[in-house]
PDB file of N, CA and C in Angstrom:
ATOM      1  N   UNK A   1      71.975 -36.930  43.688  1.00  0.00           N
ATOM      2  CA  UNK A   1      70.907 -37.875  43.578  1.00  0.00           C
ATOM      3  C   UNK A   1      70.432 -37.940  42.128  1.00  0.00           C
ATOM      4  N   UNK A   2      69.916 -38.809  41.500  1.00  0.00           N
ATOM      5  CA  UNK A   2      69.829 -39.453  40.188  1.00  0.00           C
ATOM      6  C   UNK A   2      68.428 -38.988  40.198  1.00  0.00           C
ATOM      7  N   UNK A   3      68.027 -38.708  38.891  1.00  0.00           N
ATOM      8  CA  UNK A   3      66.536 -38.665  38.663  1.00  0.00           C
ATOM      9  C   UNK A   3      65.480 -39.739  38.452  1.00  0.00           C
ATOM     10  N   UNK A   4      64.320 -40.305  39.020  1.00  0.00           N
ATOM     11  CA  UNK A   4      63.557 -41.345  38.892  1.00  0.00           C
ATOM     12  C   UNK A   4      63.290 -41.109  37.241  1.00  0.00           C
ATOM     13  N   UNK A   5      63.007 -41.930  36.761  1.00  0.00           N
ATOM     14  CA  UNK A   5      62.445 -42.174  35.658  1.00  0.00           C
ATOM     15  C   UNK A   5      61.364 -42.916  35.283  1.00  0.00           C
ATOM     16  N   UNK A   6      60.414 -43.013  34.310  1.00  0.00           N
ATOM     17  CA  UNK A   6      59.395 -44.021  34.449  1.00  0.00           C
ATOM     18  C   UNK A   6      59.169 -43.787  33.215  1.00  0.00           C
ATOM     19  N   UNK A   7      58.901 -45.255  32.596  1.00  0.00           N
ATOM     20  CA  UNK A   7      58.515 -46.036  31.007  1.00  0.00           C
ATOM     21  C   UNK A   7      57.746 -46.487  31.294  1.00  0.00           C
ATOM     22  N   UNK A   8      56.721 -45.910  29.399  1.00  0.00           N
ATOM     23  CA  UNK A   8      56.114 -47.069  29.689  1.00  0.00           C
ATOM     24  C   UNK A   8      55.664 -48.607  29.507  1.00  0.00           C
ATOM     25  N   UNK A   9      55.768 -49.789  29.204  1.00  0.00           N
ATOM     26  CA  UNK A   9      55.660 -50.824  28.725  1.00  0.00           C
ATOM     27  C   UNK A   9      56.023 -50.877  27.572  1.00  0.00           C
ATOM     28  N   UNK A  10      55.444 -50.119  26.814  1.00  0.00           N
ATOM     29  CA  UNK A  10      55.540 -49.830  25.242  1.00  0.00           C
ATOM     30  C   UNK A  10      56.757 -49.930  25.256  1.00  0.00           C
ATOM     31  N   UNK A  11      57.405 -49.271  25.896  1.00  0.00           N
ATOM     32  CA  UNK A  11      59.080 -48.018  25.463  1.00  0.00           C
ATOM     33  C   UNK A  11      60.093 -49.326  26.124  1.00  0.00           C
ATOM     34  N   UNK A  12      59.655 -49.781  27.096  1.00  0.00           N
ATOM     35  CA  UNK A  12      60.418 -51.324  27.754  1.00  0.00           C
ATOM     36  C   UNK A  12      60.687 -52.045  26.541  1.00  0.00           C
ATOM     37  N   UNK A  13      59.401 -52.649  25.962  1.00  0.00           N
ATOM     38  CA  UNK A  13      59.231 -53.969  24.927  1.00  0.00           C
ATOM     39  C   UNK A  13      60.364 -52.776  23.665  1.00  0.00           C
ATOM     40  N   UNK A  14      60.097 -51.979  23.408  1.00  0.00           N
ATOM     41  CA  UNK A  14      60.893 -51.339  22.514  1.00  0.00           C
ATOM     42  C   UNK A  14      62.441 -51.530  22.617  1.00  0.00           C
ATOM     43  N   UNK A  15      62.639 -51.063  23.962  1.00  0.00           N
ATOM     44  CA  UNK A  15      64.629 -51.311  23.973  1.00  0.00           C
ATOM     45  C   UNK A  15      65.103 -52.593  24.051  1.00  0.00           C
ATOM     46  N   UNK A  16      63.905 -53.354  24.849  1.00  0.00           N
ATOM     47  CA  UNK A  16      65.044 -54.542  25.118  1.00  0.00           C
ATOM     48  C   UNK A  16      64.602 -55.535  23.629  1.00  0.00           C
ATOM     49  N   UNK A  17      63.652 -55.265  22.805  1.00  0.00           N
ATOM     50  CA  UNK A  17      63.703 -55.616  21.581  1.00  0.00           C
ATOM     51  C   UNK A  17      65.242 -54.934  20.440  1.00  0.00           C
ATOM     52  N   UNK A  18      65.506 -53.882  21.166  1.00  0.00           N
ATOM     53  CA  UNK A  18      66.269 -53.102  19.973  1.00  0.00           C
ATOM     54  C   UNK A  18      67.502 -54.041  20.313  1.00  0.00           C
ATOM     55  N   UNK A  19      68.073 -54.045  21.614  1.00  0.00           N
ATOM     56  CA  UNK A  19      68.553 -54.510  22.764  1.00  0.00           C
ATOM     57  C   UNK A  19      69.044 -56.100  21.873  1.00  0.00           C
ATOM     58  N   UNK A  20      68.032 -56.604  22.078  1.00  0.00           N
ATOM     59  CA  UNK A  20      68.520 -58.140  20.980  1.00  0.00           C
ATOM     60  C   UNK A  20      68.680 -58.181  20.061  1.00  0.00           C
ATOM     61  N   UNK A  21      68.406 -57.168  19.150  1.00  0.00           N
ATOM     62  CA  UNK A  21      68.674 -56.744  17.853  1.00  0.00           C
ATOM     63  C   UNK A  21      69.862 -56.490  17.702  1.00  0.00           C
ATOM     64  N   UNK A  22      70.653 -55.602  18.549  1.00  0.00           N
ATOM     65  CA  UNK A  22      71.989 -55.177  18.403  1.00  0.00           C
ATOM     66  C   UNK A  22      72.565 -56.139  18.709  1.00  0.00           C
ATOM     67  N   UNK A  23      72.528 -57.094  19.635  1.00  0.00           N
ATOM     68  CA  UNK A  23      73.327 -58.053  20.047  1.00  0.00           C
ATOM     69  C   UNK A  23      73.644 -58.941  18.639  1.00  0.00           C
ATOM     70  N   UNK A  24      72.339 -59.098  18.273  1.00  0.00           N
ATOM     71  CA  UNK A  24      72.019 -60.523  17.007  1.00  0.00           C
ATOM     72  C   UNK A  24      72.960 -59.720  15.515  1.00  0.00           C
ATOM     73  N   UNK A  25      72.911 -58.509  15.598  1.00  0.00           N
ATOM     74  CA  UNK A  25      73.814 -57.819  14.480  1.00  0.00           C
ATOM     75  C   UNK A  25      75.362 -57.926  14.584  1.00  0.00           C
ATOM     76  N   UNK A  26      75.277 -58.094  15.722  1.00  0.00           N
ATOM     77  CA  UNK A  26      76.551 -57.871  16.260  1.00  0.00           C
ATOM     78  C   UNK A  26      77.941 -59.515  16.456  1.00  0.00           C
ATOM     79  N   UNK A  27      76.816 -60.193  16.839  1.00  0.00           N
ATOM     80  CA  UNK A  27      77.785 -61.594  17.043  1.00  0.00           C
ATOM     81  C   UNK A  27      76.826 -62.213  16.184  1.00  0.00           C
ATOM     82  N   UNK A  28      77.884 -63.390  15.533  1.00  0.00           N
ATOM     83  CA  UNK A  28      76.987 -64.508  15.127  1.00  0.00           C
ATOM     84  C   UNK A  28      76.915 -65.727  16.281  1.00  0.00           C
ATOM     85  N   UNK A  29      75.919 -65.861  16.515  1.00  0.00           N
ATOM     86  CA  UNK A  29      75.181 -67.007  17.519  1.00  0.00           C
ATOM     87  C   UNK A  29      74.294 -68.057  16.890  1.00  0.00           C
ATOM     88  N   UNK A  30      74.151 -68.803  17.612  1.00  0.00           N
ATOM     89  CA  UNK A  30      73.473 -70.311  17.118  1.00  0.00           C
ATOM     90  C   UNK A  30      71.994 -69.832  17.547  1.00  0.00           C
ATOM     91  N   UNK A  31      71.105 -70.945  17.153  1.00  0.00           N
ATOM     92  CA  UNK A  31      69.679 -70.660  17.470  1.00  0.00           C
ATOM     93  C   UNK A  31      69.522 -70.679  19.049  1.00  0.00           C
ATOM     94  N   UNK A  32      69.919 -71.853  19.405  1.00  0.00           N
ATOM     95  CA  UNK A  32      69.788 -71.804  20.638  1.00  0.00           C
ATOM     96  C   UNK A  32      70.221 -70.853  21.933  1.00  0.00           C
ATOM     97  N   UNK A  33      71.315 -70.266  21.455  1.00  0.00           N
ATOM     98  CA  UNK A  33      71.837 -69.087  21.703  1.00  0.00           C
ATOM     99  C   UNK A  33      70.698 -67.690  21.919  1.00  0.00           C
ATOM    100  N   UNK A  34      70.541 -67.992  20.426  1.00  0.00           N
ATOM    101  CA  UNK A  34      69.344 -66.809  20.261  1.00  0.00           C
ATOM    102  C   UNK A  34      67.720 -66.792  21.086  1.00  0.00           C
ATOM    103  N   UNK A  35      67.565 -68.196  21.315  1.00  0.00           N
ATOM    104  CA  UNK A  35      66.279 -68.648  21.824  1.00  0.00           C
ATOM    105  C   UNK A  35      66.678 -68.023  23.404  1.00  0.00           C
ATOM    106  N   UNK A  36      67.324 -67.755  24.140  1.00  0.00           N
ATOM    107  CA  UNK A  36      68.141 -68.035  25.202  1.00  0.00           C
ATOM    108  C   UNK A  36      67.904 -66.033  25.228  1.00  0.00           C
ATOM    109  N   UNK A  37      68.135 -65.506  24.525  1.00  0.00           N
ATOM    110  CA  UNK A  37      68.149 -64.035  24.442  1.00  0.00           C
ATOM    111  C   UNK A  37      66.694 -63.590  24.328  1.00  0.00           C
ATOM    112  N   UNK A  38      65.672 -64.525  23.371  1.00  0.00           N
ATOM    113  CA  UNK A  38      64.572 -64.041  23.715  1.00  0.00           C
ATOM    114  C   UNK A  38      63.629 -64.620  24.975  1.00  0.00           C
ATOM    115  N   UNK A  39      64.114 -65.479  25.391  1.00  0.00           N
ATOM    116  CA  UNK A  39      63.755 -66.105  26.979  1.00  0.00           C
ATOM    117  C   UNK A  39      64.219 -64.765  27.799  1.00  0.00           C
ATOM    118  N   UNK A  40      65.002 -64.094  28.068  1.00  0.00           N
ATOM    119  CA  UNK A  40      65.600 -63.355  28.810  1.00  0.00           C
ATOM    120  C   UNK A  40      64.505 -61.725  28.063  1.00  0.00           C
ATOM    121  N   UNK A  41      64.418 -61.263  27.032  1.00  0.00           N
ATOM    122  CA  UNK A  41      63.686 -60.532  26.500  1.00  0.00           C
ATOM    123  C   UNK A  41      62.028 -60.828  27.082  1.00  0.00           C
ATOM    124  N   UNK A  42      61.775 -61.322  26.846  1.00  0.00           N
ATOM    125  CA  UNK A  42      60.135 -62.254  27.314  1.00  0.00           C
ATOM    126  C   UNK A  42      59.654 -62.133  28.665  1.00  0.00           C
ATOM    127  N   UNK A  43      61.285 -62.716  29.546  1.00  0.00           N
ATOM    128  CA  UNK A  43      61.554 -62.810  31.177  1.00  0.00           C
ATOM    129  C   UNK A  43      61.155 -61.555  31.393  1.00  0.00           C
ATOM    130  N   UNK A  44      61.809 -60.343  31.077  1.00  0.00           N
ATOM    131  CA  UNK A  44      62.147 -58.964  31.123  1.00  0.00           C
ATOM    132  C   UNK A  44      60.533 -58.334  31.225  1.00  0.00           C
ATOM    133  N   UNK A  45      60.136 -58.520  30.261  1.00  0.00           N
ATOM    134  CA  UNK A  45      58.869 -58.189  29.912  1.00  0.00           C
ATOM    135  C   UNK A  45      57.272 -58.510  31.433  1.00  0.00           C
ATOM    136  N   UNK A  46      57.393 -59.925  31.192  1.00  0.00           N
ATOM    137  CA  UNK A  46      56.741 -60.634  32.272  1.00  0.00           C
ATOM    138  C   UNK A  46      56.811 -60.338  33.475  1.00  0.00           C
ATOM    139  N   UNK A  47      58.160 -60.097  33.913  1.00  0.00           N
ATOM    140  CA  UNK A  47      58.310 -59.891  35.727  1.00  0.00           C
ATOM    141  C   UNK A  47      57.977 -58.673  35.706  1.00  0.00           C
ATOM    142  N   UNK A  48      58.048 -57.442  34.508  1.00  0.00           N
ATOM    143  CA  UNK A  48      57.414 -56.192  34.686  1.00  0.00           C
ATOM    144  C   UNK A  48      56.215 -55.982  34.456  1.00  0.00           C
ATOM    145  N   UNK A  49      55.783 -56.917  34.159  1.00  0.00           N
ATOM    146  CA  UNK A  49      54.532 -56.666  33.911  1.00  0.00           C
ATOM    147  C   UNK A  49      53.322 -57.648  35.252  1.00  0.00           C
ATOM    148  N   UNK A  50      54.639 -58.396  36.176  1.00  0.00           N
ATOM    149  CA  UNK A  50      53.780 -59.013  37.297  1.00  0.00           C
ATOM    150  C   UNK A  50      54.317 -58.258  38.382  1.00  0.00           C
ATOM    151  N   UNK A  51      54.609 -57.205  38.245  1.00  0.00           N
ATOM    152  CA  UNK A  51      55.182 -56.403  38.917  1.00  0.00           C
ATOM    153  C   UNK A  51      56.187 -57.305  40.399  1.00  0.00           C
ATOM    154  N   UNK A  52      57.379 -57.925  39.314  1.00  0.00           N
ATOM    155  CA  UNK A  52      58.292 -58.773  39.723  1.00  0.00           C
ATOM    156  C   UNK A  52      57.728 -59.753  40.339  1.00  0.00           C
ATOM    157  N   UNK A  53      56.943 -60.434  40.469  1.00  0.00           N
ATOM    158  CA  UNK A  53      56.212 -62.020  41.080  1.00  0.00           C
ATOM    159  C   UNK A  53      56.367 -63.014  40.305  1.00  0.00           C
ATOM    160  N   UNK A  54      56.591 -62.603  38.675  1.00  0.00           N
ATOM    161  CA  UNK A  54      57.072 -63.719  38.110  1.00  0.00           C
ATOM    162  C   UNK A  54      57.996 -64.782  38.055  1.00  0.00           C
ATOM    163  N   UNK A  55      57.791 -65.996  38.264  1.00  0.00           N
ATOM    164  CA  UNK A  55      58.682 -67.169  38.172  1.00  0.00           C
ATOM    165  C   UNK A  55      59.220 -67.468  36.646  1.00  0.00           C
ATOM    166  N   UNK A  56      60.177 -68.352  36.460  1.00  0.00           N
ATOM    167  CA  UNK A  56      60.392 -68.968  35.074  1.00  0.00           C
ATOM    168  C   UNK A  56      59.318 -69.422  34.485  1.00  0.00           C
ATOM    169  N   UNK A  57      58.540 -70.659  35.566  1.00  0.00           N
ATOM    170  CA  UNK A  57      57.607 -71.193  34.742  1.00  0.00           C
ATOM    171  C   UNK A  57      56.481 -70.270  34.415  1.00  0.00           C
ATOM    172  N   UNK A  58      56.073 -69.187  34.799  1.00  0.00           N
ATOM    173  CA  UNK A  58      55.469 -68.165  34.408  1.00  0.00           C
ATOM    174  C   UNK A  58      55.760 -67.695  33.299  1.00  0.00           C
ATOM    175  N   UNK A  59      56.569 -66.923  32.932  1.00  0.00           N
ATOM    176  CA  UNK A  59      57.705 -66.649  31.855  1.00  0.00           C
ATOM    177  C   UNK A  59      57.131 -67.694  30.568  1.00  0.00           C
ATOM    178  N   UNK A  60      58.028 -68.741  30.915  1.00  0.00           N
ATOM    179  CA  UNK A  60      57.630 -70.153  30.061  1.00  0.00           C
ATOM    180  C   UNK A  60      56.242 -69.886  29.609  1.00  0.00           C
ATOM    181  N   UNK A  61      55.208 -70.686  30.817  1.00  0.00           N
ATOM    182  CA  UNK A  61      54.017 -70.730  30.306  1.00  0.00           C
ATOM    183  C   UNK A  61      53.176 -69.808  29.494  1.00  0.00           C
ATOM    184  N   UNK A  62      53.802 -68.447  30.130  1.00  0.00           N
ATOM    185  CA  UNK A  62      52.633 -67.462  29.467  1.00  0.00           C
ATOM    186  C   UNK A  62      53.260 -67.233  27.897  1.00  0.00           C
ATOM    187  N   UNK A  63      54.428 -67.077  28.079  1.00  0.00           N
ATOM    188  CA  UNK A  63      55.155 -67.108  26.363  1.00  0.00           C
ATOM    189  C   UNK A  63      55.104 -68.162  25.267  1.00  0.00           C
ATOM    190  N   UNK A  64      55.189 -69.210  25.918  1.00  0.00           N
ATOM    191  CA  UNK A  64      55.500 -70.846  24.771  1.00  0.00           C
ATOM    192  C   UNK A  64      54.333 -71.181  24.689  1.00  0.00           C
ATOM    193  N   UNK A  65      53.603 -71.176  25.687  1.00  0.00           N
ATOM    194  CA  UNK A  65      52.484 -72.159  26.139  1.00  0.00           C
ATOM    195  C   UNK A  65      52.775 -73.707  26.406  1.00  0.00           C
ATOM    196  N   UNK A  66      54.188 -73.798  27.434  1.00  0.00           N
ATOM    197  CA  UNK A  66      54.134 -75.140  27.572  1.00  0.00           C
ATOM    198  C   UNK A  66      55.094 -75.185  28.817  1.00  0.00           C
ATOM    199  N   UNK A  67      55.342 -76.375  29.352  1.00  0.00           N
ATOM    200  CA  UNK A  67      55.602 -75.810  30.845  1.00  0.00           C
ATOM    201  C   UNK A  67      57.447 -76.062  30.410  1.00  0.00           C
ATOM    202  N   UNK A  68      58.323 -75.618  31.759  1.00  0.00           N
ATOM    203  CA  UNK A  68      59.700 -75.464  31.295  1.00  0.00           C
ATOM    204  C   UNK A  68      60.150 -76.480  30.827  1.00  0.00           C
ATOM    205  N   UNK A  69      59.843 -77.894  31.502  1.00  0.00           N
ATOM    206  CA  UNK A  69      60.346 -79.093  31.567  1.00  0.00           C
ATOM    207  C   UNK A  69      60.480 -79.245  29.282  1.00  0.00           C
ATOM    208  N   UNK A  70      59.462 -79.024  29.391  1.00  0.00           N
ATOM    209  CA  UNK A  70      58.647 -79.135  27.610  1.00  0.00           C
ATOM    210  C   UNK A  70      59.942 -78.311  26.827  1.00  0.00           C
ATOM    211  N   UNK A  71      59.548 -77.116  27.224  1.00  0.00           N
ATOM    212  CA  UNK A  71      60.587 -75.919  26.647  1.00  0.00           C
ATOM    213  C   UNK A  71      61.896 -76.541  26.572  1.00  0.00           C
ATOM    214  N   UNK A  72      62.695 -76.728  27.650  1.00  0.00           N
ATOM    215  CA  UNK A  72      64.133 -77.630  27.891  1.00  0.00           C
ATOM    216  C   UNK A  72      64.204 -78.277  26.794  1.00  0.00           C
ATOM    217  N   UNK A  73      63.536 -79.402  27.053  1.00  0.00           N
ATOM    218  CA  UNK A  73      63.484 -80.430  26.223  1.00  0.00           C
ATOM    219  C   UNK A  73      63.350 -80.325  24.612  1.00  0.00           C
ATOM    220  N   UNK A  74      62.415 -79.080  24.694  1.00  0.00           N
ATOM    221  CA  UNK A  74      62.392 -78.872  22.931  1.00  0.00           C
ATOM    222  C   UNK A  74      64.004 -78.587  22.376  1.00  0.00           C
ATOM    223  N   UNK A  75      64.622 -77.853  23.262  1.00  0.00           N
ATOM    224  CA  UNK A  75      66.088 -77.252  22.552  1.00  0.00           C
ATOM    225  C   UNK A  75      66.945 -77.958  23.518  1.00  0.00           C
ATOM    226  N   UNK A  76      66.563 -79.007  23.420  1.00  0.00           N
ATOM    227  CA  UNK A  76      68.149 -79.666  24.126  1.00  0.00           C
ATOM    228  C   UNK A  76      68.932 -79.446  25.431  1.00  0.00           C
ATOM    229  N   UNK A  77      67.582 -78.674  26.341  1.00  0.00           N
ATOM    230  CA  UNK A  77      68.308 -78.384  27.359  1.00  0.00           C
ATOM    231  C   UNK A  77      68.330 -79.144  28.535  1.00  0.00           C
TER     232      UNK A  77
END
């Protein structure tokens, strides 16, 4: 049996920051690419911190301040 572990927020926002860091060192990617990694970084953050109840547009709203449809649209999606 595996040992539980527990982080805390701090130490979360820390890896999965390092986490995109290594990635972004590692390949060259386009912006949008990159925007796309910190959506997923942000995501990460949010659903742990709504103790998983978070939706996208949650995500979205509480990060951009604008709803997804907006977001999409800013980068071409």
């Amino acid at each position: 049996m595996s040992e539980v572990r527990t982080y805390t927020e701090h130490y979360v926002s820390e890896a999965v920051d390092a986490a995109m860091g290594m990635i972004l060192d590692e390949f060259e990617i386009d912006d949008e690419q990159e925007e796309i990694l910190a959506l997923m970084v942000n995501a990460t953050m949010t659903i742990l911190a709504s103790e998983m109840t978070a939706t996208i547009e949650d995500v979205i709203e509480e990060n951009y301040a604008v709803d997804v449809n907006e977001w999409k649209g800013e980068r071409g999606l």
